[in-house]
C-alpha atoms as a PDB file:
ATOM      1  CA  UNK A   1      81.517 125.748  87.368  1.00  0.00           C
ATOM      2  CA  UNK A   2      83.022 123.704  90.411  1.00  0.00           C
ATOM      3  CA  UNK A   3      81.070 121.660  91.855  1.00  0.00           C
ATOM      4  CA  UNK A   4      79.643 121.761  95.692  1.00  0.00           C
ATOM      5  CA  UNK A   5      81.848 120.190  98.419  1.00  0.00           C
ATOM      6  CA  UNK A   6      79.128 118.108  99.032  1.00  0.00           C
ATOM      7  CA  UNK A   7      78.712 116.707  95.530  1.00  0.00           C
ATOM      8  CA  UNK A   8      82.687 115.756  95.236  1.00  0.00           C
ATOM      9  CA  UNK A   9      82.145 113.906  99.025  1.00  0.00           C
ATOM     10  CA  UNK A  10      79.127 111.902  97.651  1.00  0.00           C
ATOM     11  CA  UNK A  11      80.349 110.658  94.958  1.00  0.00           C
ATOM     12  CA  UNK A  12      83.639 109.885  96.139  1.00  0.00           C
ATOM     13  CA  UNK A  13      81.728 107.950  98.551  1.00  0.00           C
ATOM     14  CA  UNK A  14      79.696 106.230  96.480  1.00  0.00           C
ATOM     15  CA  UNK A  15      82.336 105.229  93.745  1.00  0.00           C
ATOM     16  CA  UNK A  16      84.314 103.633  96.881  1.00  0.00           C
ATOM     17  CA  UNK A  17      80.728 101.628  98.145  1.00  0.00           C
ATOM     18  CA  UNK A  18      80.821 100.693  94.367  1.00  0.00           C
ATOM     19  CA  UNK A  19      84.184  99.079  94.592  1.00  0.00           C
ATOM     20  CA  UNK A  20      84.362  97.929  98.331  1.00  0.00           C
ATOM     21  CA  UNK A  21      86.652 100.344  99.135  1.00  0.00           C
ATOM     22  CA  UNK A  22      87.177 101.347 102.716  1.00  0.00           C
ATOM     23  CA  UNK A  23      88.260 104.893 102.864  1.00  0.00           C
ATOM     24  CA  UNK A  24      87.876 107.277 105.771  1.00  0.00           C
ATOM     25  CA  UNK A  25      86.875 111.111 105.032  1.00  0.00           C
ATOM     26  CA  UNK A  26      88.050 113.644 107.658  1.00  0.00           C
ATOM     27  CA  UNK A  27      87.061 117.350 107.671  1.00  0.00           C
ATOM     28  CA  UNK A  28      90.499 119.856 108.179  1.00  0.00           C
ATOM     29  CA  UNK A  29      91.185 123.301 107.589  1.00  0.00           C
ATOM     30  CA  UNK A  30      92.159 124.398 104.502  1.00  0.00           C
ATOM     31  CA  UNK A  31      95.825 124.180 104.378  1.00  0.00           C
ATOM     32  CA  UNK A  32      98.483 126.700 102.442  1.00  0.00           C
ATOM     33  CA  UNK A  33     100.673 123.654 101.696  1.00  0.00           C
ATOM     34  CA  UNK A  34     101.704 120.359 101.565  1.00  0.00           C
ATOM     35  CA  UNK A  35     103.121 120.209 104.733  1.00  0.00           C
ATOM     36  CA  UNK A  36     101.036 121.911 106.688  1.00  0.00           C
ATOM     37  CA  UNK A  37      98.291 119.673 105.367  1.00  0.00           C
ATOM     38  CA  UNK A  38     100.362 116.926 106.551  1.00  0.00           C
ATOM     39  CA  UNK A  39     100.933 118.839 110.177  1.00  0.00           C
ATOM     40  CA  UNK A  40      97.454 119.608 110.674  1.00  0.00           C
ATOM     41  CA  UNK A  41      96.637 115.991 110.314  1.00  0.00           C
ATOM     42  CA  UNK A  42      99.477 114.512 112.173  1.00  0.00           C
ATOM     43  CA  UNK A  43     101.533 112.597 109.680  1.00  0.00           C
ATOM     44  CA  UNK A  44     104.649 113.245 107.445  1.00  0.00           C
ATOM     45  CA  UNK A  45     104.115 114.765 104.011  1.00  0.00           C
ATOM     46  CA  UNK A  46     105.203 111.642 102.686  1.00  0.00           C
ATOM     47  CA  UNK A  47     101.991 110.008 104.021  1.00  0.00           C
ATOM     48  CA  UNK A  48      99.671 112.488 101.861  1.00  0.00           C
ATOM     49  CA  UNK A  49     100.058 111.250  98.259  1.00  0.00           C
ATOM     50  CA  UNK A  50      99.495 113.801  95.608  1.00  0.00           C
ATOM     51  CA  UNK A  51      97.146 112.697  92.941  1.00  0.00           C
ATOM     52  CA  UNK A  52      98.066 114.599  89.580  1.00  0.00           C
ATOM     53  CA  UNK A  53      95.973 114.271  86.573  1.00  0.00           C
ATOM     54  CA  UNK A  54      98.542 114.001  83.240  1.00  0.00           C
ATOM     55  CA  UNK A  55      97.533 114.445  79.672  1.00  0.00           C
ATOM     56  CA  UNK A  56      98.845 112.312  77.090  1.00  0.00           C
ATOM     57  CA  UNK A  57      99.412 113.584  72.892  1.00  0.00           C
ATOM     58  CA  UNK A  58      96.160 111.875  72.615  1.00  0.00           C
ATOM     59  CA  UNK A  59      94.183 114.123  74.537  1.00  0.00           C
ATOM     60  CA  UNK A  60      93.444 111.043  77.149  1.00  0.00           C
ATOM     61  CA  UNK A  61      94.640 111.532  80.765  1.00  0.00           C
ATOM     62  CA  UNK A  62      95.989 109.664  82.977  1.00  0.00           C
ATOM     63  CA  UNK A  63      96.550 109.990  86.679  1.00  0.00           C
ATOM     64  CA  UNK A  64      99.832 109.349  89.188  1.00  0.00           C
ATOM     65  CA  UNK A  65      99.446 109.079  92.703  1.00  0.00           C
ATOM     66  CA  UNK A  66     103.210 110.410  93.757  1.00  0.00           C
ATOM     67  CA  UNK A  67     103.962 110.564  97.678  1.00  0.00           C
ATOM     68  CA  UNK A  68     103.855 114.057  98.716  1.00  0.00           C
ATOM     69  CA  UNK A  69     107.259 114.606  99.648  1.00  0.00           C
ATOM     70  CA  UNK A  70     108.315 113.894  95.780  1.00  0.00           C
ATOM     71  CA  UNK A  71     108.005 114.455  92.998  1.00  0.00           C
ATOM     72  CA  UNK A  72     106.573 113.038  89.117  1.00  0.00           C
ATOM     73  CA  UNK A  73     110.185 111.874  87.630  1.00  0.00           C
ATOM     74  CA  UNK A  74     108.753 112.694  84.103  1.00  0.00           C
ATOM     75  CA  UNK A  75     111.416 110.389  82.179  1.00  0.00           C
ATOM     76  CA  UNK A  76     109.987 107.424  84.515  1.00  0.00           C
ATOM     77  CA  UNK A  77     106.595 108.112  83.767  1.00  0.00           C
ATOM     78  CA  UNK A  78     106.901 108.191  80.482  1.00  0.00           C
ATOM     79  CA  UNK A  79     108.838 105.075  80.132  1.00  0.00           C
ATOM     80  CA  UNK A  80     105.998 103.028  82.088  1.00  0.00           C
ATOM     81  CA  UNK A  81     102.898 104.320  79.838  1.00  0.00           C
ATOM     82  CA  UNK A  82     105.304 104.171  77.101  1.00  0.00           C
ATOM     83  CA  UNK A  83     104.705 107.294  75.404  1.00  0.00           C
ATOM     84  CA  UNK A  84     107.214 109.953  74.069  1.00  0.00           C
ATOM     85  CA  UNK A  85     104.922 113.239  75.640  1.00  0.00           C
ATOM     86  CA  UNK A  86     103.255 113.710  78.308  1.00  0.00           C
ATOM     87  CA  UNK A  87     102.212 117.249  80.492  1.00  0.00           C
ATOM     88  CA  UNK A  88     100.109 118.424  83.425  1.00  0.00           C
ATOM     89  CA  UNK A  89      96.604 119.918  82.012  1.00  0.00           C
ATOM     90  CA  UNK A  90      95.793 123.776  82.786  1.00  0.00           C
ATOM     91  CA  UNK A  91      93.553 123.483  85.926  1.00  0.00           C
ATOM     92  CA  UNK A  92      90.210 123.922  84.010  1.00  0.00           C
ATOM     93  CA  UNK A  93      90.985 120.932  81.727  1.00  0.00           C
ATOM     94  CA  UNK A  94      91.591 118.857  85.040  1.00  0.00           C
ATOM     95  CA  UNK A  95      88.366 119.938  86.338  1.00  0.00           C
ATOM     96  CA  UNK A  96      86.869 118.684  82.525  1.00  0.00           C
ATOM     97  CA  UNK A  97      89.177 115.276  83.010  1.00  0.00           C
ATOM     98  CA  UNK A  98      87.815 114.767  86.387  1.00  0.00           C
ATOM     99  CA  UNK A  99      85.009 116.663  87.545  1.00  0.00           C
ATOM    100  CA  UNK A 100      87.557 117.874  90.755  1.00  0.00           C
ATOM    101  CA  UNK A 101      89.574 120.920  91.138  1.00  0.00           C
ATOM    102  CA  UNK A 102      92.609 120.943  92.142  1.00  0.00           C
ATOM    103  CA  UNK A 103      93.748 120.045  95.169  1.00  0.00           C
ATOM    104  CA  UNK A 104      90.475 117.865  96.014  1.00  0.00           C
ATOM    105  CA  UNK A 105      91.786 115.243  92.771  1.00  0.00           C
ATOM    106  CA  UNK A 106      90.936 111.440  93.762  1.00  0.00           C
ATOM    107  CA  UNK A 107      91.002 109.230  91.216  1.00  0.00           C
ATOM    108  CA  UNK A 108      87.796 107.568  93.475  1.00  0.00           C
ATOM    109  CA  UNK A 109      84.725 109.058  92.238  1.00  0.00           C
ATOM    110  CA  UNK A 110      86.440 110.621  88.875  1.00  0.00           C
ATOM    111  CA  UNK A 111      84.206 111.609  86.087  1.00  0.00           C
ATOM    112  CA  UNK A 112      85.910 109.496  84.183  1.00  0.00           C
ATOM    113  CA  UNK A 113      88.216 106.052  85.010  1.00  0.00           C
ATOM    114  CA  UNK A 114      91.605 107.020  83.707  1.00  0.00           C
ATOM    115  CA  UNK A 115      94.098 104.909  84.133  1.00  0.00           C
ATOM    116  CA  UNK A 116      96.187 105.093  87.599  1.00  0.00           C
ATOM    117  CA  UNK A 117      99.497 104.701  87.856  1.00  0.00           C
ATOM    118  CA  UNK A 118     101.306 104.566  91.576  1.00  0.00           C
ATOM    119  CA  UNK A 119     104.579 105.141  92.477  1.00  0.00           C
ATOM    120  CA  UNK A 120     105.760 101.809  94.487  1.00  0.00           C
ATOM    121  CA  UNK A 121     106.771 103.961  97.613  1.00  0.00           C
ATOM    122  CA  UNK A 122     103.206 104.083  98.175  1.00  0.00           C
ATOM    123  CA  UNK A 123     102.211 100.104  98.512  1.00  0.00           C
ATOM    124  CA  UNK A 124     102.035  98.497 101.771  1.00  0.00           C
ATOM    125  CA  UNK A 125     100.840 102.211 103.519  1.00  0.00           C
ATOM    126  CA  UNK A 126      97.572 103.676 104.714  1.00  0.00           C
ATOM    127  CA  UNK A 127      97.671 107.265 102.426  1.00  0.00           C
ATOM    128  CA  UNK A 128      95.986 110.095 102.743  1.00  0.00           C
ATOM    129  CA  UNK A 129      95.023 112.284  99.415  1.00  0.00           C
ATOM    130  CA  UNK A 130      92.466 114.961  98.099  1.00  0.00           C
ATOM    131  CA  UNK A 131      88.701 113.957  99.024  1.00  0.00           C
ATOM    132  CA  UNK A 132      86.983 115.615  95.917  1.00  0.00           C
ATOM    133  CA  UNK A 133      86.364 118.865  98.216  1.00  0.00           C
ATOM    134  CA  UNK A 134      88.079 121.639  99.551  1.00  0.00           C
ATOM    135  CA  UNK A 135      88.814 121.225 103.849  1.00  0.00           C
ATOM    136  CA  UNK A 136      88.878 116.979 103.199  1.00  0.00           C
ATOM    137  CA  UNK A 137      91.399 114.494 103.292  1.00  0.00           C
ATOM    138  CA  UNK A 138      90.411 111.160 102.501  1.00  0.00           C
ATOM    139  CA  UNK A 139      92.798 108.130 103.918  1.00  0.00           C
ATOM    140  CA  UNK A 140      92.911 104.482 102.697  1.00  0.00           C
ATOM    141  CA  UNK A 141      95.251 101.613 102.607  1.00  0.00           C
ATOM    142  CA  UNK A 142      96.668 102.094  99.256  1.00  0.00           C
ATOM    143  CA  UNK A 143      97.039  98.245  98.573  1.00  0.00           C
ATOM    144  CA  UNK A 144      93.140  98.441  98.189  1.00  0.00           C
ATOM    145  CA  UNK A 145      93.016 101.719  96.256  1.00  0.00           C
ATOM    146  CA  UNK A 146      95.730  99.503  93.931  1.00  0.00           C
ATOM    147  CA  UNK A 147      93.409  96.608  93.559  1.00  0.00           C
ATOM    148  CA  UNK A 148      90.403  98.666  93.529  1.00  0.00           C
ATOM    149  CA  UNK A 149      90.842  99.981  90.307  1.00  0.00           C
ATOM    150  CA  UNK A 150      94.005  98.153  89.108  1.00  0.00           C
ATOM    151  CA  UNK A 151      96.482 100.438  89.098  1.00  0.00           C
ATOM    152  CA  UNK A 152     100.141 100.149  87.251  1.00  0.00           C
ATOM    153  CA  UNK A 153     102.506  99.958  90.354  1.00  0.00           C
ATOM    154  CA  UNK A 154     106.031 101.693  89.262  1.00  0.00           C
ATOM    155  CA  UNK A 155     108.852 103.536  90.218  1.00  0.00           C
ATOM    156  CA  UNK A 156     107.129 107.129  88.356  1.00  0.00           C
ATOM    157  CA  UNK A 157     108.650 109.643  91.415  1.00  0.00           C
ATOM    158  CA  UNK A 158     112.155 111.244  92.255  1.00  0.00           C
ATOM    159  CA  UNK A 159     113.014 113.197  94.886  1.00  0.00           C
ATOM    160  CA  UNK A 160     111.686 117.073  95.258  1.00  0.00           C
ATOM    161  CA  UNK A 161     113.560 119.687  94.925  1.00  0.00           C
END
């Protein structure tokens, strides 16, 4: 059963107090797409960074925070966790991995801290990404999001398409 949008909000609020994390939550309509998510609030898709939960053999997860105009490179990925397999979960064991459904994913907040790994196009830039609700964006400087929770900084993305 998903979980209110006000549940996902708190706690992705709380888990950033918990860490010192700045973010900013902004309410927006729901959007059909990636880039009209982006157009409705004002920046290039590139800006919104996709957070996508990945299971390993192992039944562990992991999650990649890709920028939104690309895409996981899969042969990347696996080379930095160094595994042989890896695939995206069905969207009801995401919801089990995280406690979010998709298209609200944050790694802030997460039922559980799996580890993060984010593509390198991403450092140095204030990102927006899923706010643990539906009609929320949530923006931070991903340098502190990095830090935060220690992230594995890598090239994991290739171009869309």
């Amino acid at each position: 059963m998903p979980a209110e949008s006000g549940d996902g909000l708190d706690r992705v609020r709380a888990a950033a107090s918990a860490r010192d994390l700045t973010i900013e939550i902004r309410e927006r309509p729901v959007a059909n797409s990636l880039p009209e998510a982006a157009q409705l609030l004002g920046i290039a898709p590139a800006g919104i960074v996709k957070t996508l939960v990945v299971k390993r053999s192992d039944d562990t997860f992991l999650f990649a925070l890709v920028p939104g105009d690309r895409s996981i490179s899969w042969p990347k990925l696996r080379a930095v966790v160094g595994v042989n397999k890896l695939q995206l979960p069905d969207p009801q064991r995401a919801l089990d991995a995280t406690g979010y459904e998709r298209g609200t994913i944050v790694p802030i907040g997460s039922s559980h801290d799996w580890p993060i790994y984010a593509d390198d196009r991403i450092v140095g830039q204030r990102i927006a990404m899923g706010a643990g609700a539906h009609g929320y964006s949530l923006f931070v400087h991903a340098d502190d999001l990095i830090a935060a929770y220690g992230a594995t900084v890598a090239d994991i993305s290739q171009e869309a398409g």
